[in-house]
C-alpha atoms as a PDB file:
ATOM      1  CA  UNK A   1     157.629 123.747 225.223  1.00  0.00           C
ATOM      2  CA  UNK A   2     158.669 122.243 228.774  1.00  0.00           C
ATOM      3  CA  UNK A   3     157.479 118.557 229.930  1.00  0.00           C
ATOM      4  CA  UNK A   4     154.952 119.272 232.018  1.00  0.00           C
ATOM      5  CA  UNK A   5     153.194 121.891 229.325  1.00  0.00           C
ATOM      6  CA  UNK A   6     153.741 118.603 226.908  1.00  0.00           C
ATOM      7  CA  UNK A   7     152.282 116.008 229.632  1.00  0.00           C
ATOM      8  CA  UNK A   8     149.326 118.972 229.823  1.00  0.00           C
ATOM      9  CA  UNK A   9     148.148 119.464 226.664  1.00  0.00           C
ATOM     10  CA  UNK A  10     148.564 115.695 225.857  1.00  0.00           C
ATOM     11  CA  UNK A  11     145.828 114.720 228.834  1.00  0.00           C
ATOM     12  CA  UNK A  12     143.381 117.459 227.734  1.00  0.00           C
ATOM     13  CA  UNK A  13     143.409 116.116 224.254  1.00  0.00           C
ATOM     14  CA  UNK A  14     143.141 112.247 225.284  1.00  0.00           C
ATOM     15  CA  UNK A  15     139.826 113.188 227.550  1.00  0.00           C
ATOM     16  CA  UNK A  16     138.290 115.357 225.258  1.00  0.00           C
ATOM     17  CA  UNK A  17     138.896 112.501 222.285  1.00  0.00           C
ATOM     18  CA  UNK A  18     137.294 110.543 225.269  1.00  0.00           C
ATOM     19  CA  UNK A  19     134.315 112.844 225.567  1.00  0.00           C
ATOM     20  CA  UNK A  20     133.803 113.351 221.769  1.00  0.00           C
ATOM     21  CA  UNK A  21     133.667 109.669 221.574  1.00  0.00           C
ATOM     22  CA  UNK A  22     131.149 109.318 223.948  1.00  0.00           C
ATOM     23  CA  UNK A  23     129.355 112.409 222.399  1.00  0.00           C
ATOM     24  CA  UNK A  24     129.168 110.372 218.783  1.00  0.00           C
ATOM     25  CA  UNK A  25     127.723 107.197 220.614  1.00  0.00           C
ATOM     26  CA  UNK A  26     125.042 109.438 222.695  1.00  0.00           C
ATOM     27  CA  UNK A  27     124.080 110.705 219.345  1.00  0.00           C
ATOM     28  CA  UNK A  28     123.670 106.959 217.851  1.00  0.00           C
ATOM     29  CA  UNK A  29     122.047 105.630 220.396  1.00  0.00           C
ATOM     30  CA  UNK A  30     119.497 108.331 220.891  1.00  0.00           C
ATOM     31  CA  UNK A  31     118.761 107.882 217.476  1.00  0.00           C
ATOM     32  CA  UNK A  32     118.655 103.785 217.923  1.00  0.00           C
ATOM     33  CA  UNK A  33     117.061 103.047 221.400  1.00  0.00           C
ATOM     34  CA  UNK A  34     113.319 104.814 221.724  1.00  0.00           C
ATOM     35  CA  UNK A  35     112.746 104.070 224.805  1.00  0.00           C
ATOM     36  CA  UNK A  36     116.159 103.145 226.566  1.00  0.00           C
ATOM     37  CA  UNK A  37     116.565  99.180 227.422  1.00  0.00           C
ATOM     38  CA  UNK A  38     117.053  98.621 231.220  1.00  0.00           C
ATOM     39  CA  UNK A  39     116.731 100.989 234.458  1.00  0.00           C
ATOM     40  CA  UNK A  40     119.229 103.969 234.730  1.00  0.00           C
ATOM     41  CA  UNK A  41     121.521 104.169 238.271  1.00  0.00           C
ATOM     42  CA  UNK A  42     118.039 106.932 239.756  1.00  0.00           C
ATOM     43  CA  UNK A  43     115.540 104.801 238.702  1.00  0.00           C
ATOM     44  CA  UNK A  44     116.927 101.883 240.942  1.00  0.00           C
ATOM     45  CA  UNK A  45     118.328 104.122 243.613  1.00  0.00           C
ATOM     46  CA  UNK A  46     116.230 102.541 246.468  1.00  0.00           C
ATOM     47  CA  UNK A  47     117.737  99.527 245.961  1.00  0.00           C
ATOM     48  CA  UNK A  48     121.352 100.424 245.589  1.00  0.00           C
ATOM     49  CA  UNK A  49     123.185 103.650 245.894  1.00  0.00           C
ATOM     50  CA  UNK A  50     125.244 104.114 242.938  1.00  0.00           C
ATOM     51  CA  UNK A  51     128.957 105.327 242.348  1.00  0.00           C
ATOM     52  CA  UNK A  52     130.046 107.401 239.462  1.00  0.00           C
ATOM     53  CA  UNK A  53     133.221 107.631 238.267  1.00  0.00           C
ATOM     54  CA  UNK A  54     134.462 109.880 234.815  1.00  0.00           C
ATOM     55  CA  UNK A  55     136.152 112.401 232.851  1.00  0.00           C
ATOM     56  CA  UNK A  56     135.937 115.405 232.134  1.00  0.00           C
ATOM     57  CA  UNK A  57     136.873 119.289 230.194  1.00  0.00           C
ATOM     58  CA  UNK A  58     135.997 122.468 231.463  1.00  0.00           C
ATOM     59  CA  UNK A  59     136.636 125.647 230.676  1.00  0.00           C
ATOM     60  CA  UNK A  60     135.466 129.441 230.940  1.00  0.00           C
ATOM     61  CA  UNK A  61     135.976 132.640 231.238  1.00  0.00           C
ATOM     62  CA  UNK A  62     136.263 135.888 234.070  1.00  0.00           C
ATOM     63  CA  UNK A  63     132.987 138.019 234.400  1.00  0.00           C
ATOM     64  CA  UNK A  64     133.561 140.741 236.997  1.00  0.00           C
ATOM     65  CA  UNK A  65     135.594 143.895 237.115  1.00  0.00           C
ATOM     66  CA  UNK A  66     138.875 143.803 235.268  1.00  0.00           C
ATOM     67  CA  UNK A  67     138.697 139.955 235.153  1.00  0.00           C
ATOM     68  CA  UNK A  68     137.203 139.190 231.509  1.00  0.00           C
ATOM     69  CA  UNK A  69     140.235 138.856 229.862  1.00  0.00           C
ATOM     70  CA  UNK A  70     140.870 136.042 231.711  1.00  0.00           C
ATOM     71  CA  UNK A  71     140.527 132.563 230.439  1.00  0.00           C
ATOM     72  CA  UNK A  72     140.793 128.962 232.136  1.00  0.00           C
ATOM     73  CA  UNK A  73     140.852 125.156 230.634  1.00  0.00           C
ATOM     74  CA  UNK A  74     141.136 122.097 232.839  1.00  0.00           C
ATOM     75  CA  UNK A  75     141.317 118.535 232.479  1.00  0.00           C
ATOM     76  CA  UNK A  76     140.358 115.864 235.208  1.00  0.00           C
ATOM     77  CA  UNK A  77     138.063 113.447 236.524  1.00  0.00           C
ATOM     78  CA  UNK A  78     135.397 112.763 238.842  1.00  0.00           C
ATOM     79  CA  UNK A  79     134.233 110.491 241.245  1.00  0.00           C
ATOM     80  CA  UNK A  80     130.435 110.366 243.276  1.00  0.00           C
ATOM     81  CA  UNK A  81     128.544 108.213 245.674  1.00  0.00           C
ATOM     82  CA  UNK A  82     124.794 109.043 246.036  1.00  0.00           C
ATOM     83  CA  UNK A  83     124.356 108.639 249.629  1.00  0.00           C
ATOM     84  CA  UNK A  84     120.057 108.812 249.752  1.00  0.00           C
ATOM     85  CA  UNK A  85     117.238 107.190 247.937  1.00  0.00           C
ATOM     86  CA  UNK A  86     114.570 109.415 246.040  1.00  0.00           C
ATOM     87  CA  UNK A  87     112.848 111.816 247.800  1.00  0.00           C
ATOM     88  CA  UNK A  88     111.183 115.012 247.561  1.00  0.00           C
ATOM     89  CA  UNK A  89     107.968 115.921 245.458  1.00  0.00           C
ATOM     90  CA  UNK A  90     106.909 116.376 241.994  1.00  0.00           C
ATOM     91  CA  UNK A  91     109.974 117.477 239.372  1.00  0.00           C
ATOM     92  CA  UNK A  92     112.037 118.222 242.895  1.00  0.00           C
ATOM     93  CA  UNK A  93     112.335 114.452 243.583  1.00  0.00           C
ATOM     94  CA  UNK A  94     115.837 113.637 243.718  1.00  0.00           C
ATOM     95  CA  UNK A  95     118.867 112.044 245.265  1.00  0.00           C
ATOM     96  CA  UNK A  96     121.940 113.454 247.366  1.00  0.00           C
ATOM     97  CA  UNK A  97     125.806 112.657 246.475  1.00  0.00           C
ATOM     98  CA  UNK A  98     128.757 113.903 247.730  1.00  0.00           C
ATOM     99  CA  UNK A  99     131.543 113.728 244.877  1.00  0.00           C
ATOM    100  CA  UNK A 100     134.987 115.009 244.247  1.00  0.00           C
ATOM    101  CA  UNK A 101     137.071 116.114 241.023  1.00  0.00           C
ATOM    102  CA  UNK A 102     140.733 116.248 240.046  1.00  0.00           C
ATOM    103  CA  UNK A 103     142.159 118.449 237.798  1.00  0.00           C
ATOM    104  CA  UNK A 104     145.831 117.718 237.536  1.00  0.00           C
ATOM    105  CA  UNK A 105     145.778 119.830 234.145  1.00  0.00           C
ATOM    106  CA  UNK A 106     144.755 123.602 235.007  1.00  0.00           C
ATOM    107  CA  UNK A 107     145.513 126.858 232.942  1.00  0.00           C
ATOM    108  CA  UNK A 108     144.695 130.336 233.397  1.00  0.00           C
ATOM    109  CA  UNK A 109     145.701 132.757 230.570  1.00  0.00           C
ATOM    110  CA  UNK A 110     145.967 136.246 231.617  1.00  0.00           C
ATOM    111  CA  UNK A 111     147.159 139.832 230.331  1.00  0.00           C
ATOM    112  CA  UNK A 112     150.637 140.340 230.259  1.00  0.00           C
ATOM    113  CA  UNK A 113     152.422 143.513 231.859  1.00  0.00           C
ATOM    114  CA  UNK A 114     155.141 145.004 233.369  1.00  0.00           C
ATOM    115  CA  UNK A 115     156.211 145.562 237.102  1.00  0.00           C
ATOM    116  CA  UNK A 116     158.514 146.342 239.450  1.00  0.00           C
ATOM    117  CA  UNK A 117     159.946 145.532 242.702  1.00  0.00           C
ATOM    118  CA  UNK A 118     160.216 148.856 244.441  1.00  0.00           C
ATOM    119  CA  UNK A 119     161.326 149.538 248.138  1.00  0.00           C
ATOM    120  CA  UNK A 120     160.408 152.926 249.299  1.00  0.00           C
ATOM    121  CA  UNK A 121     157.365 154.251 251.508  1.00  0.00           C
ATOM    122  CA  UNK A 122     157.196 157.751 249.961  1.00  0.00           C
ATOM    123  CA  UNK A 123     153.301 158.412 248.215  1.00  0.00           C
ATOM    124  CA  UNK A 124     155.276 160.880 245.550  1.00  0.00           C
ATOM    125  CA  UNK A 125     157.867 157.905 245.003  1.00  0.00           C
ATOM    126  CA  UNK A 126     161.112 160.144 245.680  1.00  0.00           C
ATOM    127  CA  UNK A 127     164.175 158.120 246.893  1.00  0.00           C
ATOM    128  CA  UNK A 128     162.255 154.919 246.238  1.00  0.00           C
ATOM    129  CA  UNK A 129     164.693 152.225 244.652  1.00  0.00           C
ATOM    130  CA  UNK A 130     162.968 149.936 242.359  1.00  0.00           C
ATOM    131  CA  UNK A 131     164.194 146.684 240.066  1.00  0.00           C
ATOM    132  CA  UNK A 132     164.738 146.958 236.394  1.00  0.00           C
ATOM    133  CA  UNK A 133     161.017 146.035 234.675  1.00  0.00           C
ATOM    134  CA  UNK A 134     160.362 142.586 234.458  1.00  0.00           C
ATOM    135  CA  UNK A 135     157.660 140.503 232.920  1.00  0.00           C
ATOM    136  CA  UNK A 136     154.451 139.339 234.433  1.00  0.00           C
ATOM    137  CA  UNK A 137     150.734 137.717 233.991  1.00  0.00           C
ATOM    138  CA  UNK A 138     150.639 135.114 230.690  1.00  0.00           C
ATOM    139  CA  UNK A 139     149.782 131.911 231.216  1.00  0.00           C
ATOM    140  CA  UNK A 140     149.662 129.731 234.383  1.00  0.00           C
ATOM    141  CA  UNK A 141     150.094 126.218 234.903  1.00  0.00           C
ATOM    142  CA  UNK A 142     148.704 124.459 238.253  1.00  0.00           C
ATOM    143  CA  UNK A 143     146.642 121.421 239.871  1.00  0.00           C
ATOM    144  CA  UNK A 144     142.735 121.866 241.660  1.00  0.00           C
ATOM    145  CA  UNK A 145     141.337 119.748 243.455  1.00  0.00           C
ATOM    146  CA  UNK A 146     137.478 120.251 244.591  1.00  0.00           C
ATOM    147  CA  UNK A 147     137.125 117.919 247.656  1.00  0.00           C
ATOM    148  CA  UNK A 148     134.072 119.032 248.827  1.00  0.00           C
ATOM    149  CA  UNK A 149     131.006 118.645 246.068  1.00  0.00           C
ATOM    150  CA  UNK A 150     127.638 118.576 246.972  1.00  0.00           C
ATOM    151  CA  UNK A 151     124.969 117.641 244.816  1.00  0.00           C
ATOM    152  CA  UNK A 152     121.415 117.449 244.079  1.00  0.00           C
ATOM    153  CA  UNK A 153     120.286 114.908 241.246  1.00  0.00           C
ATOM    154  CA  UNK A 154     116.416 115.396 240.025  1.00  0.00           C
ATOM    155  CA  UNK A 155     115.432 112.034 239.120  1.00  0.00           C
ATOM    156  CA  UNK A 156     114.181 113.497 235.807  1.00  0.00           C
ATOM    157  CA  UNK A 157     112.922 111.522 232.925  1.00  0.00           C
ATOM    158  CA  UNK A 158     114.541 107.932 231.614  1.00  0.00           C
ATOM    159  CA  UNK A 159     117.011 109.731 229.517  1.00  0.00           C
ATOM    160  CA  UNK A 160     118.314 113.219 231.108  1.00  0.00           C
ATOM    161  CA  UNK A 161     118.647 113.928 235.299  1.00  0.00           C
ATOM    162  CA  UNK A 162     118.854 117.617 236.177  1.00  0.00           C
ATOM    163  CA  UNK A 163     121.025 118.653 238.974  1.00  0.00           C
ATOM    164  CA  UNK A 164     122.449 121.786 240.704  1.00  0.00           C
ATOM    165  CA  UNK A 165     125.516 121.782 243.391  1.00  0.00           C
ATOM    166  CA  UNK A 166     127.565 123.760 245.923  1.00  0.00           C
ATOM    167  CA  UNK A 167     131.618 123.131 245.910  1.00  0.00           C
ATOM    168  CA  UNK A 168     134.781 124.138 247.670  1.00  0.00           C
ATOM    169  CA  UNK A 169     138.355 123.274 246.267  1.00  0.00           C
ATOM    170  CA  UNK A 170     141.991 125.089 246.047  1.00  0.00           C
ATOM    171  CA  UNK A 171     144.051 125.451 243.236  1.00  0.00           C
ATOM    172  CA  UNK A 172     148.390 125.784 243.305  1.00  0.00           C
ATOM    173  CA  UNK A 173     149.776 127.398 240.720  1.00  0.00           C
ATOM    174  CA  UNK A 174     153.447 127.275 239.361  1.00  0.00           C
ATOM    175  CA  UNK A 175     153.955 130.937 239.781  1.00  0.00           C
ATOM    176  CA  UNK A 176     151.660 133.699 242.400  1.00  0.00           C
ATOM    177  CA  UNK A 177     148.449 133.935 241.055  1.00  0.00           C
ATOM    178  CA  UNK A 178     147.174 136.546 239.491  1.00  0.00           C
ATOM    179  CA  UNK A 179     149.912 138.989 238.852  1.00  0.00           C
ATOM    180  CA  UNK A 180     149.557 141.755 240.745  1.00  0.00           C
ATOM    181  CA  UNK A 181     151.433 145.716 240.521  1.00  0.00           C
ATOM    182  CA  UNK A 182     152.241 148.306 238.144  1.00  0.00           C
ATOM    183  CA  UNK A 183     153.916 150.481 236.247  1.00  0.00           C
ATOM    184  CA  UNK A 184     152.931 153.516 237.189  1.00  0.00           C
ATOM    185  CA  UNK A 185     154.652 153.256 240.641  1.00  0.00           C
ATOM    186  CA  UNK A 186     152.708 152.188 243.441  1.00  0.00           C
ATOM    187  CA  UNK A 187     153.793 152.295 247.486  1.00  0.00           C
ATOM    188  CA  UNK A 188     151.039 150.243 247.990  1.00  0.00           C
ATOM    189  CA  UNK A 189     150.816 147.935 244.932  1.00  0.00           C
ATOM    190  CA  UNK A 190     154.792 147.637 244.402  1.00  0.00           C
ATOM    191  CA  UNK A 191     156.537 147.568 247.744  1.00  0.00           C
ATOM    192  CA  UNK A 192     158.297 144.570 249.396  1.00  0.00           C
ATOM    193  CA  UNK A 193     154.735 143.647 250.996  1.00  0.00           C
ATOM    194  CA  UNK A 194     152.344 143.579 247.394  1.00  0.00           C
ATOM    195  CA  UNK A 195     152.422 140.055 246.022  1.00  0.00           C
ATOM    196  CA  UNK A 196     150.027 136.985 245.352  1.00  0.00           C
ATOM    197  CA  UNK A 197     149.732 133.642 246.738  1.00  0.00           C
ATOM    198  CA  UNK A 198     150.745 129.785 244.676  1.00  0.00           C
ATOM    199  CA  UNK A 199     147.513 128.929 246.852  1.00  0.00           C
ATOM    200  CA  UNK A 200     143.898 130.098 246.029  1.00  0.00           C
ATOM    201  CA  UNK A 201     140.720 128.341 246.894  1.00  0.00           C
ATOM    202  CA  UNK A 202     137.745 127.970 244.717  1.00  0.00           C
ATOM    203  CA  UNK A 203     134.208 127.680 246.027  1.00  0.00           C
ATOM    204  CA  UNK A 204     131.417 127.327 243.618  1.00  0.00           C
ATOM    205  CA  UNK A 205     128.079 126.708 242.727  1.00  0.00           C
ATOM    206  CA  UNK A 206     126.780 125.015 239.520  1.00  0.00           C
ATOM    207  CA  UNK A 207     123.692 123.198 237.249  1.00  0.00           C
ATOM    208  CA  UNK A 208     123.966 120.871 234.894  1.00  0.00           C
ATOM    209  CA  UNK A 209     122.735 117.598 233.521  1.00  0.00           C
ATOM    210  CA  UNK A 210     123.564 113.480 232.582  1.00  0.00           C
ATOM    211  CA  UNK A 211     122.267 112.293 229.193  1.00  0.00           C
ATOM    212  CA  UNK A 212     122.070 108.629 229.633  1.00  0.00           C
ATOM    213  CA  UNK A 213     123.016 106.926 226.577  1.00  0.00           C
ATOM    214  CA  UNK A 214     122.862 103.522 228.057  1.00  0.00           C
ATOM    215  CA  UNK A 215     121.753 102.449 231.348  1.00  0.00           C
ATOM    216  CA  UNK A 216     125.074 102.618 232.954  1.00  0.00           C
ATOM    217  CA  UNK A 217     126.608 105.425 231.130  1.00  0.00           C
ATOM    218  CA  UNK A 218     126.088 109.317 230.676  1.00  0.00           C
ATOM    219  CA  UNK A 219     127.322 112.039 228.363  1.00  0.00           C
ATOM    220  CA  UNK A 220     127.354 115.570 231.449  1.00  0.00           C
ATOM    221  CA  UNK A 221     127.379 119.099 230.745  1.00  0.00           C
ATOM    222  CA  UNK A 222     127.372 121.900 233.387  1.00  0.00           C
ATOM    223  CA  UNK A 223     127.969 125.448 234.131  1.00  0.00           C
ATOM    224  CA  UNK A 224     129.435 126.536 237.008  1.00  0.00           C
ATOM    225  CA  UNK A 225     130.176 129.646 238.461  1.00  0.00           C
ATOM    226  CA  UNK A 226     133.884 129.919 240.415  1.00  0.00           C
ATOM    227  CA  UNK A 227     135.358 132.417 242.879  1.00  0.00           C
ATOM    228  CA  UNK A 228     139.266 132.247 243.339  1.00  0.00           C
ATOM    229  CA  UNK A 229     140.700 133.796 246.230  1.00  0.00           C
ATOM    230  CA  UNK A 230     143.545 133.496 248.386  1.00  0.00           C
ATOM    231  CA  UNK A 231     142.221 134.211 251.682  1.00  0.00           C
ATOM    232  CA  UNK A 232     144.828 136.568 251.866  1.00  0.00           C
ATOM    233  CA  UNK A 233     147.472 133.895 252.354  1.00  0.00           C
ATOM    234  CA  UNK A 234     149.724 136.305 250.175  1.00  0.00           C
ATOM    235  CA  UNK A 235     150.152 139.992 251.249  1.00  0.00           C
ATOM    236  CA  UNK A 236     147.597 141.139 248.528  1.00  0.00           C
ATOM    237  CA  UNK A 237     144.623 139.224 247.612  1.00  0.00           C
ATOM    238  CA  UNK A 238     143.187 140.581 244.472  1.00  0.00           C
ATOM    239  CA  UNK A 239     141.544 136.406 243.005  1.00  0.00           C
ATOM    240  CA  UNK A 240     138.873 136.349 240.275  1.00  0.00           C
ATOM    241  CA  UNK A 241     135.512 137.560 242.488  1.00  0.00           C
ATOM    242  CA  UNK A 242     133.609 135.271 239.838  1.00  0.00           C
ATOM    243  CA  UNK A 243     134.278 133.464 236.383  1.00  0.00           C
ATOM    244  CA  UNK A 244     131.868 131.067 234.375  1.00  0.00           C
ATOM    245  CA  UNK A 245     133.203 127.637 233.537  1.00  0.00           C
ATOM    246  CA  UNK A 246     131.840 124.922 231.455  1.00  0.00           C
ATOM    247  CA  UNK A 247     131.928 121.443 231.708  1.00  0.00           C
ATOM    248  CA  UNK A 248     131.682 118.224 229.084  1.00  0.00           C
ATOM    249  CA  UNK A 249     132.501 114.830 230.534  1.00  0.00           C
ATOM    250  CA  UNK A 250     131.670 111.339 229.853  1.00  0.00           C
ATOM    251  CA  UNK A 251     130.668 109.196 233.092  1.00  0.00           C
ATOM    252  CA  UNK A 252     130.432 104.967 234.251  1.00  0.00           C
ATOM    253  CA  UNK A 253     127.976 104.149 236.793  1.00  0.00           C
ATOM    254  CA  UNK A 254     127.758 101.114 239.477  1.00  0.00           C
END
């Protein structure tokens, strides 16, 4: 195993020790405090617009067309501002933040197959020339980055705040993502012009929640739902039209 895979599977396991930890004291404290001491961060949003700043797991699954065999696990953190006071009606009353999240530990795992390089422009494949076989797909390593979060927080009750959100990011990957070609032959899926891009972008939409176990700090979960595409910035563009991810992370507020 390489470094960086090391380095990888070293930071998922510190933040998810991180976020079990902060599970086990959401459970004690839930069990201890009834009702919660103090105001949490959107029950004193009028007078001061709070920052968020934690860590977090995710990972999921493809759900569309050849994709379920796919599987993804990243490691980051993230970081909000609520930019608003409360407004809104009823069980809609809410804040808006803008945020952003890191994940400098990504994986995809993917089929593994065979292709070739093939040059050659004939349908029936005569007098095309094409490599010897060579392994593709497996698993690949990369960083995402999701500048661009925004996000709804329901005020909610003392304890749990509901909220729903709309992202963009990009992703790099250490090798084209996804693998793309045969066998069989292909003119069109195998020529010099038929592979991926390092570069895929990621927009998404998602729900999810905070637990408060203390004023000032929250267990989240979420769900989101994550389209990666390259925009065709390689010559083929095949992405993931949609996977389902889930997140656990363990948050500070200011």
């Amino acid at each position: 195993m390489n470094k960086s895979m090391r380095m990888g599977r070293a930071t998922v396991w510190v933040l998810a020790l991180l976020v079990s930890t902060g599970f086990a004291a959401a459970q004690g404290l839930a069990a201890a405090q009834a009702p919660m001491a103090g105001e949490t961060p959107f029950h004193t949003v009028s007078s001061h617009w709070p920052v968020e700043v934690g860590a977090l797991v995710q990972s999921g699954f493809g759900v569309t067309e050849d994709r379920g065999s796919f599987k993804f696990l990243l490691a980051g953190v993230h970081a909000g501002k609520v930019l608003s006071n409360n407004y809104g009606p009823g069980f809609l009353r809410g804040n808006f933040e803008y945020a952003v999240e890191v994940f400098p530990f990504w994986q995809s795992y993917t089929p593994k197959f065979q292709r070739e390089q093939c040059i050659g422009d004939t349908p029936d494949g005569a007098g095309v020339v094409c490599s010897a076989p060579y392994m593709v797909g497996g698993t690949f390593t990369g960083v995402s980055i999701t500048p661009i979060i925004l996000r709804w927080n329901f005020a909610g009750t003392r304890r749990i705040s509901p909220w729903i959100q709309g992202a963009g990011g990009c992703v790099w990957t250490n090798h084209k993502y996804p693998a793309f070609g045969g066998p069989p032959y292909n003119p069109i899926n195998d020529g010099p012009n038929s592979d991926t891009s390092v570069w895929n972008f990621t927009p998404q939409f998602g729900v999810g929640a905070h637990f408060f176990t203390s004023p000032r700090r929250s267990i989240d979960f979420g769900a989101n739902a994550v389209h990666i595409s390259s925009s065709s910035l390689g010559d083929k563009n095949p992405g993931v039209n949609a996977s389902v991810q889930f997140s656990l992370g363990y948050t500070w507020w200011k």
